[in-house]
C-alpha atoms as a PDB file:
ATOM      1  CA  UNK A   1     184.990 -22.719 -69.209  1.00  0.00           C
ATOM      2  CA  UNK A   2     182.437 -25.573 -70.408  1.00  0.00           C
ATOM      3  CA  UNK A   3     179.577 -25.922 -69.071  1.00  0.00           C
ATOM      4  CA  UNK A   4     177.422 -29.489 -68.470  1.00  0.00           C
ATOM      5  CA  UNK A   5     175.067 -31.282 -66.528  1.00  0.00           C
ATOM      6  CA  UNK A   6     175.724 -33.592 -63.719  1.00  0.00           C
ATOM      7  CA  UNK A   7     173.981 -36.465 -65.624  1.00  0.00           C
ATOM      8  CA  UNK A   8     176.699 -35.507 -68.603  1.00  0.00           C
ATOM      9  CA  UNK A   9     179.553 -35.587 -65.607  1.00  0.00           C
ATOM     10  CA  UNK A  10     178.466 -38.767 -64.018  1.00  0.00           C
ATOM     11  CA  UNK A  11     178.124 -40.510 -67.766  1.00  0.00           C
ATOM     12  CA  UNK A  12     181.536 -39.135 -68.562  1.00  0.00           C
ATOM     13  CA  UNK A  13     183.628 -39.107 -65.233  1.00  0.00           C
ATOM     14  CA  UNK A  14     186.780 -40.256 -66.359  1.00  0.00           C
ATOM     15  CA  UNK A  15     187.014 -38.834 -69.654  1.00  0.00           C
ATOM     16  CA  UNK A  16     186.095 -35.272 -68.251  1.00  0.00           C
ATOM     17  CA  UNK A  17     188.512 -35.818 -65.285  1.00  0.00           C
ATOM     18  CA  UNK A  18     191.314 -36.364 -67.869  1.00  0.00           C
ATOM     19  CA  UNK A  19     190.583 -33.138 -69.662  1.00  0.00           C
ATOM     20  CA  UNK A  20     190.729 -30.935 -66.649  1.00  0.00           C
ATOM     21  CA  UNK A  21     193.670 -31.968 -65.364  1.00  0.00           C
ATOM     22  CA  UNK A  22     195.386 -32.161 -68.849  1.00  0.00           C
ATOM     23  CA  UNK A  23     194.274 -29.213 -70.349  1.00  0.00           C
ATOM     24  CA  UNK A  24     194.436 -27.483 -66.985  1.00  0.00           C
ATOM     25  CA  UNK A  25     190.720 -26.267 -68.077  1.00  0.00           C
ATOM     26  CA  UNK A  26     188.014 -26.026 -64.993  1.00  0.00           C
ATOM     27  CA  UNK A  27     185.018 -27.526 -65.676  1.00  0.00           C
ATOM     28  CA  UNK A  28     180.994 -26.375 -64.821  1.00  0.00           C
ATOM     29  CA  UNK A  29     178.847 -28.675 -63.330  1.00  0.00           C
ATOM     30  CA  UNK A  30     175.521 -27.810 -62.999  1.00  0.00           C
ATOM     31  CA  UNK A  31     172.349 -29.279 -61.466  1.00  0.00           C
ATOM     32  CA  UNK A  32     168.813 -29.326 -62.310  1.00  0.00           C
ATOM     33  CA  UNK A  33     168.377 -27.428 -59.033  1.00  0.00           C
ATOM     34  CA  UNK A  34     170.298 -24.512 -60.395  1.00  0.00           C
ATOM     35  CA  UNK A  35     172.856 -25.129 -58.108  1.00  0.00           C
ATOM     36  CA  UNK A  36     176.504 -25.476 -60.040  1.00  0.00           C
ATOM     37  CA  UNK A  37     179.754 -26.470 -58.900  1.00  0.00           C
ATOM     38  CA  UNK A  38     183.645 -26.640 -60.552  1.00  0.00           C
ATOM     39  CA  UNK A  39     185.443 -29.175 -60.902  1.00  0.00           C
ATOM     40  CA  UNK A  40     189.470 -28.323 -61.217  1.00  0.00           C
ATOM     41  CA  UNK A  41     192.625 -30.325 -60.854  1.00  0.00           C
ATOM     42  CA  UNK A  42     194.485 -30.119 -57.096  1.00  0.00           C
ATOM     43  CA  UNK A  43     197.344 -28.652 -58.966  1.00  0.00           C
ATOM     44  CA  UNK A  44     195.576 -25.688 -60.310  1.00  0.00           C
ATOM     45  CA  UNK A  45     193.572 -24.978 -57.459  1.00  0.00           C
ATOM     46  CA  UNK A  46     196.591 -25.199 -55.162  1.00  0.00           C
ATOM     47  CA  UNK A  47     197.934 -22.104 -57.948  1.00  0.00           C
ATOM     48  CA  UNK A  48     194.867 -20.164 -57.345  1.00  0.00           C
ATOM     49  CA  UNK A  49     195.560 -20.147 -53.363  1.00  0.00           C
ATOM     50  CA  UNK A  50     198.843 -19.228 -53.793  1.00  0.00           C
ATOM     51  CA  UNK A  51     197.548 -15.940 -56.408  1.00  0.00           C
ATOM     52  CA  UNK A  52     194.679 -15.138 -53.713  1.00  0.00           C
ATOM     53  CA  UNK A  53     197.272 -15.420 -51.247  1.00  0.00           C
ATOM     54  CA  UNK A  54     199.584 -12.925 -52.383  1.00  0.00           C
ATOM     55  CA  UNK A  55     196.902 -10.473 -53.586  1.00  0.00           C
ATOM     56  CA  UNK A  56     195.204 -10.470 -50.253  1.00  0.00           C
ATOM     57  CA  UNK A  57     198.432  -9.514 -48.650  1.00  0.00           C
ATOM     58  CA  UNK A  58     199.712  -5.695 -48.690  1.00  0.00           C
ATOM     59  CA  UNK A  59     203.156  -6.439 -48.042  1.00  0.00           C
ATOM     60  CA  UNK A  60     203.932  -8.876 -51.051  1.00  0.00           C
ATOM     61  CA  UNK A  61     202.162  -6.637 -53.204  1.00  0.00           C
ATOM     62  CA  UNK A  62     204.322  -3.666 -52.213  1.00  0.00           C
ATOM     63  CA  UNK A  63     207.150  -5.592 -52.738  1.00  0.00           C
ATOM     64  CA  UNK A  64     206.188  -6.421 -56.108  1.00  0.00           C
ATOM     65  CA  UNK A  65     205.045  -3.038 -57.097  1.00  0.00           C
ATOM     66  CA  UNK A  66     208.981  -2.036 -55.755  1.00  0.00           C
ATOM     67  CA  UNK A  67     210.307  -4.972 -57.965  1.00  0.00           C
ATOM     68  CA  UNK A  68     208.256  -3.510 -60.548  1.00  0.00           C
ATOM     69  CA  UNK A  69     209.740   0.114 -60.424  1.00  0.00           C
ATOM     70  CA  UNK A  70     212.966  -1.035 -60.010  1.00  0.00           C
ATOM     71  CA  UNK A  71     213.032  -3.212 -63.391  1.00  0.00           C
ATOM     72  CA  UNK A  72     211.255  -0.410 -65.446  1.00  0.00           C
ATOM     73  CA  UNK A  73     214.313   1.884 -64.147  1.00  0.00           C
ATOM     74  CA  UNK A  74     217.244  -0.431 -64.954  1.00  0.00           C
ATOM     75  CA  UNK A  75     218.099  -0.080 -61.387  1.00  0.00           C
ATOM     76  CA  UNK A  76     217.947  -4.359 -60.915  1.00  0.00           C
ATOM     77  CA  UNK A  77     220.087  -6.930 -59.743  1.00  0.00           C
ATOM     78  CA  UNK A  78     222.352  -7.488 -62.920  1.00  0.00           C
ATOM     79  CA  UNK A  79     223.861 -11.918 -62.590  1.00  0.00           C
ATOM     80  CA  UNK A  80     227.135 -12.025 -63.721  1.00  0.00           C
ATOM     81  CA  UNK A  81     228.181 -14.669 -66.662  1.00  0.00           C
ATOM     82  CA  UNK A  82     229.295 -17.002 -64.390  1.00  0.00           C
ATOM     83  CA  UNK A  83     225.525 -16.726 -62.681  1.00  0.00           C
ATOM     84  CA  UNK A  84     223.755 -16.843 -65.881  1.00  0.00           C
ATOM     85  CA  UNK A  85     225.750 -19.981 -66.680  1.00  0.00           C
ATOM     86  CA  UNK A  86     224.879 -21.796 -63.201  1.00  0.00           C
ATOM     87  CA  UNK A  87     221.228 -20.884 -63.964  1.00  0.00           C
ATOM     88  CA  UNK A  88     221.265 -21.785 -67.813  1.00  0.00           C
ATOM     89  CA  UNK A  89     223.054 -25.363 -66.411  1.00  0.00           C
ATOM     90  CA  UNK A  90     220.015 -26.107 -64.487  1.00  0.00           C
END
């Protein structure tokens, strides 16, 4: 993650704003202060609720941890053709 100074943000607003939310890269903002904040696009932090989300909750991570076991032993949900088709069609 870069790093800069608030003076370096505020010269460079827009040009910084279009690299985070085209390279999907957060950027560091800090102040002379010491204080520092990020600066992310909505689409990105909107994906990092959804991850916190589901690793702060016991059931979804069960039921990936049984998804999990059930790939590794072959034991999945197999589409048929015509499935794969419909999907691959998409």
């Amino acid at each position: 993650m870069d790093s800069i100074s608030v003076n370096q943000f505020r010269d460079n607003l827009k040009t910084y704003v279009e690299q985070t939310v085209s390279k999907h890269e957060p950027i560091k903002v800090t102040r002379r202060a010491g204080d520092a904040f990020i600066v992310m696009s909505a689409d990105d932090w909107e994906r990092e609720q959804e991850t916190l989300h589901v690793l702060q909750s016991n059931s979804l991570m069960q039921q990936i941890a049984e998804s999990m076991n059930t790939h590794k032993s072959n034991k999945g949900h197999k589409p048929s053709q015509e499935q794969l088709d419909e999907i691959i069609n998409l």
